[in-house]
C-alpha atoms as a PDB file:
ATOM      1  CA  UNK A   1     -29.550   9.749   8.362  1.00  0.00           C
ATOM      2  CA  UNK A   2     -28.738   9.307   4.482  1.00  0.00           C
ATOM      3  CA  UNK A   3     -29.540   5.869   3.682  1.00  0.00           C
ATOM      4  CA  UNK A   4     -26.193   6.093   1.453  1.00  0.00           C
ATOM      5  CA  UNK A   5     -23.795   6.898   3.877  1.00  0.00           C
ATOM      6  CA  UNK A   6     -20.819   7.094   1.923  1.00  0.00           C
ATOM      7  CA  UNK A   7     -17.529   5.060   3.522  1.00  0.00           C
ATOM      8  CA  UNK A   8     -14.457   7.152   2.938  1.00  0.00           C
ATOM      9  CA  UNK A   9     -10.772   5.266   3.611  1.00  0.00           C
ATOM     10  CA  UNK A  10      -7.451   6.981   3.761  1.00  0.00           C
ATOM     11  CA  UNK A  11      -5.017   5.411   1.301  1.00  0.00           C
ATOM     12  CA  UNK A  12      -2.327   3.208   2.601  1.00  0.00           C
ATOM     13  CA  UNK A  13      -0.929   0.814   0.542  1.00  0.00           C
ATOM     14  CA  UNK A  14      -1.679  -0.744  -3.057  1.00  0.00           C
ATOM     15  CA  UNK A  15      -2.637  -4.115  -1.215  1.00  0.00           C
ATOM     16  CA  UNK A  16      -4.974  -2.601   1.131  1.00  0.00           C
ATOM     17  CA  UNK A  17      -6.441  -0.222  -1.736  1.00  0.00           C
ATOM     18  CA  UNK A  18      -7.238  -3.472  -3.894  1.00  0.00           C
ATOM     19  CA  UNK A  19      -9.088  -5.015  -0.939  1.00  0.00           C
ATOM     20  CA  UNK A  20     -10.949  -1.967  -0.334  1.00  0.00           C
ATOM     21  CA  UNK A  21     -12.139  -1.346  -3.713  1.00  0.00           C
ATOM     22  CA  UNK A  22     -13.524  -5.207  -4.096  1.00  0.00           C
ATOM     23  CA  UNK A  23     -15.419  -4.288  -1.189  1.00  0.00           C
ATOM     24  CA  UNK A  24     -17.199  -1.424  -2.367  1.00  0.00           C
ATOM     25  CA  UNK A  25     -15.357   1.599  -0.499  1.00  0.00           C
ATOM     26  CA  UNK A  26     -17.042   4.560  -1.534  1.00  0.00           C
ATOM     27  CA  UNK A  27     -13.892   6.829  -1.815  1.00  0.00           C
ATOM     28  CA  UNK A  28     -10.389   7.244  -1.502  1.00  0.00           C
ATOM     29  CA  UNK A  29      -8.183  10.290   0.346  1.00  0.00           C
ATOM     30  CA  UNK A  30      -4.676  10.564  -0.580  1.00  0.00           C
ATOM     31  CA  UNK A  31      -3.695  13.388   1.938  1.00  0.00           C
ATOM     32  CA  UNK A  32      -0.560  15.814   1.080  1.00  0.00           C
ATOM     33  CA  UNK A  33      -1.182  17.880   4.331  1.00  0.00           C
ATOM     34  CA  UNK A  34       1.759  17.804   5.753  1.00  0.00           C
ATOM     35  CA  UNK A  35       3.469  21.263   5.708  1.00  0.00           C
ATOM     36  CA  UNK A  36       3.866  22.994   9.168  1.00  0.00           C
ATOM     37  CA  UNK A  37       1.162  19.705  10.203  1.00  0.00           C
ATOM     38  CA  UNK A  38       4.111  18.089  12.223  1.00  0.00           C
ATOM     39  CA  UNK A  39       4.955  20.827  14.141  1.00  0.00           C
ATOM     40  CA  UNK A  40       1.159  22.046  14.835  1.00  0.00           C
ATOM     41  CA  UNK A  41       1.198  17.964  16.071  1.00  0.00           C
ATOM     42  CA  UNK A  42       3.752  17.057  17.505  1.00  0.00           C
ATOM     43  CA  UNK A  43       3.039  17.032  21.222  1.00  0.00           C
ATOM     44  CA  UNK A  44      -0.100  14.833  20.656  1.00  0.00           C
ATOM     45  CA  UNK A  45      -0.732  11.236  19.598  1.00  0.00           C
ATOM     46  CA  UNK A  46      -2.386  11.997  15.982  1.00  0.00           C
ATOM     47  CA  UNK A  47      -0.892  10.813  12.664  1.00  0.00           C
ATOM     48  CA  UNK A  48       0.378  13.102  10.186  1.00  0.00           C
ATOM     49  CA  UNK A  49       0.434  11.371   6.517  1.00  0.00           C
ATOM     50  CA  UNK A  50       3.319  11.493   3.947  1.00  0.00           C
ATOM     51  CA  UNK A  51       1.003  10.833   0.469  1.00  0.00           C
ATOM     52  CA  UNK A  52       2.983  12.025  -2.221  1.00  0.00           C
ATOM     53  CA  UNK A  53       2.043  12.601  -5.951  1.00  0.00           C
ATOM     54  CA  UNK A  54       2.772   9.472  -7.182  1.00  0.00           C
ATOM     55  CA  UNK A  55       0.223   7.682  -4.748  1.00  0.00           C
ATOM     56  CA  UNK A  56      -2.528  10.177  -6.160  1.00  0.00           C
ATOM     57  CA  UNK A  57      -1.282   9.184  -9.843  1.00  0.00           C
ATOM     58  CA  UNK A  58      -1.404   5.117  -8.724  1.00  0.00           C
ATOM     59  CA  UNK A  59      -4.668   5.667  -7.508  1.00  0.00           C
ATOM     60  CA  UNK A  60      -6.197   7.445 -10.174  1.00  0.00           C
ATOM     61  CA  UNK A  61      -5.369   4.587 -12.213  1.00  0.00           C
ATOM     62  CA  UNK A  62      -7.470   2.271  -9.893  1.00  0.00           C
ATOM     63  CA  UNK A  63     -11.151   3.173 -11.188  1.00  0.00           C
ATOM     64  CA  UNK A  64     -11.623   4.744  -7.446  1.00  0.00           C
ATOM     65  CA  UNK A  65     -14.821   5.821  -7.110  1.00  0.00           C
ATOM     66  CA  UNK A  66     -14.683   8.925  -5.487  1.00  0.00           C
ATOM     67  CA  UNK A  67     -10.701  10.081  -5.680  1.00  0.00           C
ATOM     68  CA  UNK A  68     -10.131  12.811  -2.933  1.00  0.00           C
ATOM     69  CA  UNK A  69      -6.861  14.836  -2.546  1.00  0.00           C
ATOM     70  CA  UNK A  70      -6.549  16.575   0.807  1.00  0.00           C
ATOM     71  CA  UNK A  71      -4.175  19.791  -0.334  1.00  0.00           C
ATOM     72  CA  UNK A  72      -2.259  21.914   2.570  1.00  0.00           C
ATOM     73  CA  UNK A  73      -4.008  24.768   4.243  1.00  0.00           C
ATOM     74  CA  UNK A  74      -3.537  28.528   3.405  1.00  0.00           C
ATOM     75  CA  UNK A  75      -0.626  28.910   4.705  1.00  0.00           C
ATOM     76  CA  UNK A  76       0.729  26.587   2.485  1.00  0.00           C
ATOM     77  CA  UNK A  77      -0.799  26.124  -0.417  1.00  0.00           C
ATOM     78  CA  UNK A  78      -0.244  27.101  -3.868  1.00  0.00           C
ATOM     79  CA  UNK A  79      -2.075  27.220  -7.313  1.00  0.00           C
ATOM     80  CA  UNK A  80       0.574  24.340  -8.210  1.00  0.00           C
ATOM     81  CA  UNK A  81      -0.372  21.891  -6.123  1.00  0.00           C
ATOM     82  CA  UNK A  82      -4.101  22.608  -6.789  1.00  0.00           C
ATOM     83  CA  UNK A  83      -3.995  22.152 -10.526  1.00  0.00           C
ATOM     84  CA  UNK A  84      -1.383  18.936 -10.229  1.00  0.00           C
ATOM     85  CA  UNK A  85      -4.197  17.293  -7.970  1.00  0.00           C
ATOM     86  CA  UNK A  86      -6.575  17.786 -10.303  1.00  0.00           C
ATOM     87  CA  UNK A  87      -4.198  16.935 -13.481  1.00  0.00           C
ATOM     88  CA  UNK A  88      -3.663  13.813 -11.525  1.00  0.00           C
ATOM     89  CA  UNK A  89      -7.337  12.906 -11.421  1.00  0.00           C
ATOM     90  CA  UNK A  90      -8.435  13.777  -8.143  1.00  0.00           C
ATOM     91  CA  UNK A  91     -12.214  14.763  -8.447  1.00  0.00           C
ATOM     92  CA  UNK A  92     -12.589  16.540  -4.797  1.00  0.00           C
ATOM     93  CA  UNK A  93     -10.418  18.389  -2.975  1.00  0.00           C
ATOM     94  CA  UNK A  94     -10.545  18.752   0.810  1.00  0.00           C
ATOM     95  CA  UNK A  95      -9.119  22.350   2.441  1.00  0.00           C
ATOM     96  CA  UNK A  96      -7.841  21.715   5.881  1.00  0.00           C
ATOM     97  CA  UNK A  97      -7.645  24.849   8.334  1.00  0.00           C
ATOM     98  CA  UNK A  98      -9.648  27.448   7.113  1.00  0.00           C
ATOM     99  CA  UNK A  99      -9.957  30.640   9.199  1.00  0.00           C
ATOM    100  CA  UNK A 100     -12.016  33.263   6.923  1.00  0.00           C
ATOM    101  CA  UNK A 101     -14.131  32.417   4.193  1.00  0.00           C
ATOM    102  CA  UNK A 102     -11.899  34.135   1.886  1.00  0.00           C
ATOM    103  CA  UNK A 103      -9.599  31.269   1.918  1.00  0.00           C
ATOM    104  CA  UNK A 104     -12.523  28.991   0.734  1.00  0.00           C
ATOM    105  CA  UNK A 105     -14.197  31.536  -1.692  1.00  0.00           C
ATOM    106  CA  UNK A 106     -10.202  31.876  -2.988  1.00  0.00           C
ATOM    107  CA  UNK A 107     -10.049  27.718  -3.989  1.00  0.00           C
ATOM    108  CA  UNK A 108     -13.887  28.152  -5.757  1.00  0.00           C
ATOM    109  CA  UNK A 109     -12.824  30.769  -7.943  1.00  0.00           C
ATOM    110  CA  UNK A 110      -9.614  28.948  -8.685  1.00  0.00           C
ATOM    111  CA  UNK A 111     -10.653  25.323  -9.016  1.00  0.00           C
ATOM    112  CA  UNK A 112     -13.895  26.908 -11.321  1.00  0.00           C
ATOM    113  CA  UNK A 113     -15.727  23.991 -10.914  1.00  0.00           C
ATOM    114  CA  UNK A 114     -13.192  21.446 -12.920  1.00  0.00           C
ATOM    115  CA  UNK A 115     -13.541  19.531  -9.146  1.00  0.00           C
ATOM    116  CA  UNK A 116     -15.740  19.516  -6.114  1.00  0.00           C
ATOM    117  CA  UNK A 117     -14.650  21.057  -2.672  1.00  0.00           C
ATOM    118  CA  UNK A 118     -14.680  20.091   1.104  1.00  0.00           C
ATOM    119  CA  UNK A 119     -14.140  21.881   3.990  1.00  0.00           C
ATOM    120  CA  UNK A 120     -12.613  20.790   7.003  1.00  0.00           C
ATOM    121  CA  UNK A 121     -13.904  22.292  10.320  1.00  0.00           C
ATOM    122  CA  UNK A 122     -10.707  22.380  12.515  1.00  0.00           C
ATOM    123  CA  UNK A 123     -10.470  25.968  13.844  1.00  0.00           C
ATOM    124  CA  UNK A 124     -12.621  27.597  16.120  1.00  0.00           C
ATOM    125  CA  UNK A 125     -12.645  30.559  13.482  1.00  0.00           C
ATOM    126  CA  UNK A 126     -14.344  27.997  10.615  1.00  0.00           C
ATOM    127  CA  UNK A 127     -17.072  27.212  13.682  1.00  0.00           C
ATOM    128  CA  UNK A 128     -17.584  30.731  14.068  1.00  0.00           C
ATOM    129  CA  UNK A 129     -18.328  31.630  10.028  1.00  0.00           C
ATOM    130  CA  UNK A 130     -20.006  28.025   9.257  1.00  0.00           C
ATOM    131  CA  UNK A 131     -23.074  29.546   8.085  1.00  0.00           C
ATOM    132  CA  UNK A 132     -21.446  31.503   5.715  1.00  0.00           C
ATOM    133  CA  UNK A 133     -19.184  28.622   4.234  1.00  0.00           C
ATOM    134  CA  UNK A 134     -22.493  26.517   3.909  1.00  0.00           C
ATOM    135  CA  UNK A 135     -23.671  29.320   1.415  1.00  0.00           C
ATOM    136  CA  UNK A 136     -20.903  28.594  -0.573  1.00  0.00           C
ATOM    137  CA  UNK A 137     -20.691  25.782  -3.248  1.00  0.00           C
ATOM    138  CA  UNK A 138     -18.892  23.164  -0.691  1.00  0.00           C
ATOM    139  CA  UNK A 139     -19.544  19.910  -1.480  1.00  0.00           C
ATOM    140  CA  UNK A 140     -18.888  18.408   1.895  1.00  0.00           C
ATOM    141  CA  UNK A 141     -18.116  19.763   5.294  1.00  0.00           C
ATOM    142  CA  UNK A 142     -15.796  17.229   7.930  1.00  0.00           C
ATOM    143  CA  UNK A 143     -14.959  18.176  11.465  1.00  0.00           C
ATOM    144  CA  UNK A 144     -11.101  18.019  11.951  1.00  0.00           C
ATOM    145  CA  UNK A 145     -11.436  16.944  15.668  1.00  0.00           C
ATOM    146  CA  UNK A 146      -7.658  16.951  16.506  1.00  0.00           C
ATOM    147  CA  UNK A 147      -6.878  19.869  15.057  1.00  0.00           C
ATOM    148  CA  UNK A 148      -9.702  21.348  16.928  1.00  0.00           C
ATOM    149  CA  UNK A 149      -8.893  20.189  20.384  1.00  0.00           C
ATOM    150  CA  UNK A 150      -5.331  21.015  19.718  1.00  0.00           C
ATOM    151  CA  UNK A 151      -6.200  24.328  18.984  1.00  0.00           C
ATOM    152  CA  UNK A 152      -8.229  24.440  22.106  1.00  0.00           C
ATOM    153  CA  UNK A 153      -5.652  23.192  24.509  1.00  0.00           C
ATOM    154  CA  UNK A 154      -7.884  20.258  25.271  1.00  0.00           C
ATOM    155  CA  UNK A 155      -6.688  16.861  25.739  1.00  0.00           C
ATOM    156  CA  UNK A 156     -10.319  15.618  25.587  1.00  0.00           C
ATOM    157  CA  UNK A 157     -10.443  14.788  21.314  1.00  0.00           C
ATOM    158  CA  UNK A 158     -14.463  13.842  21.681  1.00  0.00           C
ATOM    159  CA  UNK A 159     -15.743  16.934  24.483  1.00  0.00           C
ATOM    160  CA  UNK A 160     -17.058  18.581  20.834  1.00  0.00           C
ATOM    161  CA  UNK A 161     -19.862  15.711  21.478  1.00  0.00           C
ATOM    162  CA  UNK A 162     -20.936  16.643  25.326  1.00  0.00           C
ATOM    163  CA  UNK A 163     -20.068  20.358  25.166  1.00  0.00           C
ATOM    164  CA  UNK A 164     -22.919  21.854  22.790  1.00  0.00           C
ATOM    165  CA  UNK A 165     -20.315  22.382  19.901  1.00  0.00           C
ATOM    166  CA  UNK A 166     -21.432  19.794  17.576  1.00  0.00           C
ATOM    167  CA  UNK A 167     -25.502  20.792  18.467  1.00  0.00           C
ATOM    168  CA  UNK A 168     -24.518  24.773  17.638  1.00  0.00           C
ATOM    169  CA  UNK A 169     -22.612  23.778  14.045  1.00  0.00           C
ATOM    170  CA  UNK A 170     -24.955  21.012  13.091  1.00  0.00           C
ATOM    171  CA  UNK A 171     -28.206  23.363  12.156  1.00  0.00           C
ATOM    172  CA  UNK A 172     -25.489  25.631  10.108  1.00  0.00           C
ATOM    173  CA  UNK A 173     -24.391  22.784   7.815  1.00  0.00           C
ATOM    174  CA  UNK A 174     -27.133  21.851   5.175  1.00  0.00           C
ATOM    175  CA  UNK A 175     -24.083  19.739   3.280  1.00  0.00           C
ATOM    176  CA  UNK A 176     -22.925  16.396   3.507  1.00  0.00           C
ATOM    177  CA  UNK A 177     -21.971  16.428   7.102  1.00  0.00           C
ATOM    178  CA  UNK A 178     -19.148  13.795   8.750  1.00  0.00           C
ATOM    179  CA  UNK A 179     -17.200  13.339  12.222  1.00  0.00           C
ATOM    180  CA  UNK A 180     -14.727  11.484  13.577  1.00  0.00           C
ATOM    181  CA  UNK A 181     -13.322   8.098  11.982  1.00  0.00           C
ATOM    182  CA  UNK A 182     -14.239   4.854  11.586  1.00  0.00           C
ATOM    183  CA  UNK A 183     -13.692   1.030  12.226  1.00  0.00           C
ATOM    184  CA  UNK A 184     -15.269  -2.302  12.516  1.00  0.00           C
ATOM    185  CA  UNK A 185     -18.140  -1.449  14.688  1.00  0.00           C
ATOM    186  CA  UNK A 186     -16.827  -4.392  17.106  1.00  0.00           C
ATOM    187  CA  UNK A 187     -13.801  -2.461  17.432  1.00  0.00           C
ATOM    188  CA  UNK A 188     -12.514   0.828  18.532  1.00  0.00           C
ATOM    189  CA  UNK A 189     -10.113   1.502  21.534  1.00  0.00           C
ATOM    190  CA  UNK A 190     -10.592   3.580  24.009  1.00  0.00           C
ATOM    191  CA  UNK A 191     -13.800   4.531  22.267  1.00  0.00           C
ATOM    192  CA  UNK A 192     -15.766   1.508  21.187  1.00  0.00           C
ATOM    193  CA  UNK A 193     -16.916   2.275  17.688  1.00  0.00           C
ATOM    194  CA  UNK A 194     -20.744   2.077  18.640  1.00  0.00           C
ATOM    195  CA  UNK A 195     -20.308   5.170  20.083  1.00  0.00           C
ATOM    196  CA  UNK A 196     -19.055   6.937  17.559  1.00  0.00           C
ATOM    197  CA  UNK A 197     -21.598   5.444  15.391  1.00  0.00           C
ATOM    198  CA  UNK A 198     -24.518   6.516  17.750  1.00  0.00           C
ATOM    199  CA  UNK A 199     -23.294  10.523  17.625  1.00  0.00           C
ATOM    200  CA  UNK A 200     -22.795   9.990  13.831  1.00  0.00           C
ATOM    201  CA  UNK A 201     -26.597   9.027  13.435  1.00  0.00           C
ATOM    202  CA  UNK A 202     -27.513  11.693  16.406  1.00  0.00           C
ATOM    203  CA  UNK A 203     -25.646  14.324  14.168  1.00  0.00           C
ATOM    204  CA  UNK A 204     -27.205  13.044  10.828  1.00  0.00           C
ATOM    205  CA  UNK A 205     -23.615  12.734   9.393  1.00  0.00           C
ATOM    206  CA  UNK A 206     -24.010  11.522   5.711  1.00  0.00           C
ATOM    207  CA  UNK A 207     -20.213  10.223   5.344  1.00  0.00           C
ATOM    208  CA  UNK A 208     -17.115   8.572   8.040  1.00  0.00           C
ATOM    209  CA  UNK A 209     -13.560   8.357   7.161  1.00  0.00           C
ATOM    210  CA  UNK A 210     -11.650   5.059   7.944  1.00  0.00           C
ATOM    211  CA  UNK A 211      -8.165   5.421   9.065  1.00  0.00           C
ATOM    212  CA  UNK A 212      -5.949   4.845  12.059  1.00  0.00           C
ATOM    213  CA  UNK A 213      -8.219   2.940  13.727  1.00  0.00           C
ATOM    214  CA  UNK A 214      -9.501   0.824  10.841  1.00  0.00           C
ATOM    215  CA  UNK A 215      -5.722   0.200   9.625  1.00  0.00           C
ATOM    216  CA  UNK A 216      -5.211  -1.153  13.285  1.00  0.00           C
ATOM    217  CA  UNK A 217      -8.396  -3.508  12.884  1.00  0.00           C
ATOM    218  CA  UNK A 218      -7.223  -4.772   9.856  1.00  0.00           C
ATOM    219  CA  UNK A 219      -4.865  -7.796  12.201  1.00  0.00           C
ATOM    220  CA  UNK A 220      -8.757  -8.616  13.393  1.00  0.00           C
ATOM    221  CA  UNK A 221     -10.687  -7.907  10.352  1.00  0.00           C
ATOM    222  CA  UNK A 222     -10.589  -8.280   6.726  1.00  0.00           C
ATOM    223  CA  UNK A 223     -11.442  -4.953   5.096  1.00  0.00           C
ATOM    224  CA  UNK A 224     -14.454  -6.337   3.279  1.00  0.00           C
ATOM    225  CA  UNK A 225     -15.605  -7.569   6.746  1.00  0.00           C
ATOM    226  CA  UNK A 226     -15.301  -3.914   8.131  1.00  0.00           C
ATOM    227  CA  UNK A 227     -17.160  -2.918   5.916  1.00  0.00           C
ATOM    228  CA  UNK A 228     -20.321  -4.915   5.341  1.00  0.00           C
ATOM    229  CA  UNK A 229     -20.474  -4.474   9.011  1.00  0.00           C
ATOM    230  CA  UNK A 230     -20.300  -1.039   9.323  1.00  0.00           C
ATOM    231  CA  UNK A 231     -22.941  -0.766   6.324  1.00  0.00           C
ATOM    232  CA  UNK A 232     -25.101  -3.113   8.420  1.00  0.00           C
ATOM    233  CA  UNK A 233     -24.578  -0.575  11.805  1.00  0.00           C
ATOM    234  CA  UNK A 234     -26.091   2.275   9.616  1.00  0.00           C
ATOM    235  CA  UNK A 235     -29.077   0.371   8.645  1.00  0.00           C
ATOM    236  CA  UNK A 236     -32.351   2.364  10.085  1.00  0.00           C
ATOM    237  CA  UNK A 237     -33.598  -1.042  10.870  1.00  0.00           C
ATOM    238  CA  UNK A 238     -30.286  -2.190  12.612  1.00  0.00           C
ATOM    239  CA  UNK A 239     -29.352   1.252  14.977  1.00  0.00           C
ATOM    240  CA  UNK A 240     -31.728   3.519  16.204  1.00  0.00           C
ATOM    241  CA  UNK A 241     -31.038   7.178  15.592  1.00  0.00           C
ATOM    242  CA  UNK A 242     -31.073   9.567  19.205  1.00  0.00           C
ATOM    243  CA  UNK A 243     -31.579  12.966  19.949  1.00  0.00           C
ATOM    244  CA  UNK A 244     -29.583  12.648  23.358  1.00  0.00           C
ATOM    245  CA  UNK A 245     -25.927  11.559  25.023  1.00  0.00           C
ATOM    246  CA  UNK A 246     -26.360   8.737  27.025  1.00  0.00           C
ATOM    247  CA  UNK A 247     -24.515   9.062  30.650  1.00  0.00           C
ATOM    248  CA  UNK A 248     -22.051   6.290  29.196  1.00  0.00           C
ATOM    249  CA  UNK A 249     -21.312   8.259  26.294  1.00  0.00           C
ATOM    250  CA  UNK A 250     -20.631  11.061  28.849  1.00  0.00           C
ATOM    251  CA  UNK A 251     -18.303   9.135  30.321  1.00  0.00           C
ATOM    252  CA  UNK A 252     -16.347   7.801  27.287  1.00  0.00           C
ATOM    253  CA  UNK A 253     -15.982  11.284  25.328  1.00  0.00           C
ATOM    254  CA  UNK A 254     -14.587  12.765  28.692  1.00  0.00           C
ATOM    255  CA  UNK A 255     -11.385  10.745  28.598  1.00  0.00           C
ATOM    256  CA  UNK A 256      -8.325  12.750  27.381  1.00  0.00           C
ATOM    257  CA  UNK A 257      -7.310  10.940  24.104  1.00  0.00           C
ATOM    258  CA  UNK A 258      -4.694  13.551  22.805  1.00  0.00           C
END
């Protein structure tokens, strides 16, 4: 486990964003995916963002650390929308569904280095030709887990944990690695956020995003509390890293979520 594990929050709101940048968030997504995302959603409880440019251009404006524009997937995307993230400031770029590694190799030789590129891991068909993104210049690599148990007809959004999937990809990815979201690590319903924390350090995931269930905690928490507590939960000397699922874990990651 990176002793830098980077803290990643969706964008929200300009109030929220202030708060989260006095606190030392490490990065900011503003996240256009939203073409053909409703439909591909609709039957399960996920949340499907409406970012639009003028967020990305507010937030560039904010001294953000590490500015992150999620763009729509290949069936969707265009040139256009690639160079007005990066006009806008964006310095990454994360590609949601990706099926062949032309898609991926397609962005590279577009972007040409002006940015830095993720990868989201949401299809069984990105699973299946990891090793071969990992040999390309991807910055980081973040598993999409709704889009993955949707695409599996699963209502269980964590059985990637218990069912080997996570323990086949991990050796694949020698990137900055991340999984499932984060919150105050008091919080998290129906899966307490220890948990997710635990398979986090058992995965050696480098970077978390903060989202829905971190914008929920904020009625508990104050975002700086958040996150001075989740920097305390990755401490070596605070959580102790394991190689194995617990028979409570079992039982939490079997509950259908989705």
């Amino acid at each position: 486990m990176s002793a830098n594990f980077e803290l990643i929050a969706f964008y929200s709101n300009p109030k929220t964003l202030d708060e989260l940048l006095k606190a030392g968030i490490d990065g900011i997504i503003i996240d256009w995916e939203n073409k053909g995302k409703l439909n591909r959603q609709s039957l399960y409880n996920t949340q499907v963002n409406e970012h639009t440019i003028s967020d990305l251009e507010f937030a560039s404006k904010k001294n953000v650390p590490n500015l992150i524009c999620r763009i729509n997937g290949p069936s969707y995307w265009s040139t256009e929308e690639i160079d007005k993230a990066i006009d806008l400031g964006a310095n990454e770029l994360l590609i949601p569904m990706i099926k062949k590694v032309e898609e991926v190799a397609f962005v590279l030789n577009y972007v040409r280095d002006r940015v830095k590129v993720g990868v989201m891991l949401e299809t069984s068909e990105s699973l299946a030709i990891a090793d071969q993104l990992n040999a390309l210049p991807i910055h980081r690599f973040f598993v999409g887990l709704n889009d993955l148990s949707i695409q599996r007809k699963s209502r269980n959004l964590f059985q990637p944990f218990i069912d080997g999937t996570i323990e086949t990809l991990r050796p694949k990815i020698t990137k900055p690695f991340g999984i499932a979201g984060l919150t105050h690590p008091m919080g998290g319903v129906p899966i307490p956020c220890t948990h997710l924390i635990g398979q986090m350090k058992r995965f050696d995931a480098s970077f978390g995003f903060l989202r829905r269930a971190f914008y929920k905690d904020l009625a508990t928490y104050t975002a700086a509390d958040i996150i001075k507590a989740l920097r305390e939960s990755f401490d070596h000397n605070t959580m102790v890293s394991t190689t194995k699922i617990t028979e409570e874990e079992k039982i939490f990651f079997s509950q259908e979520l989705i």
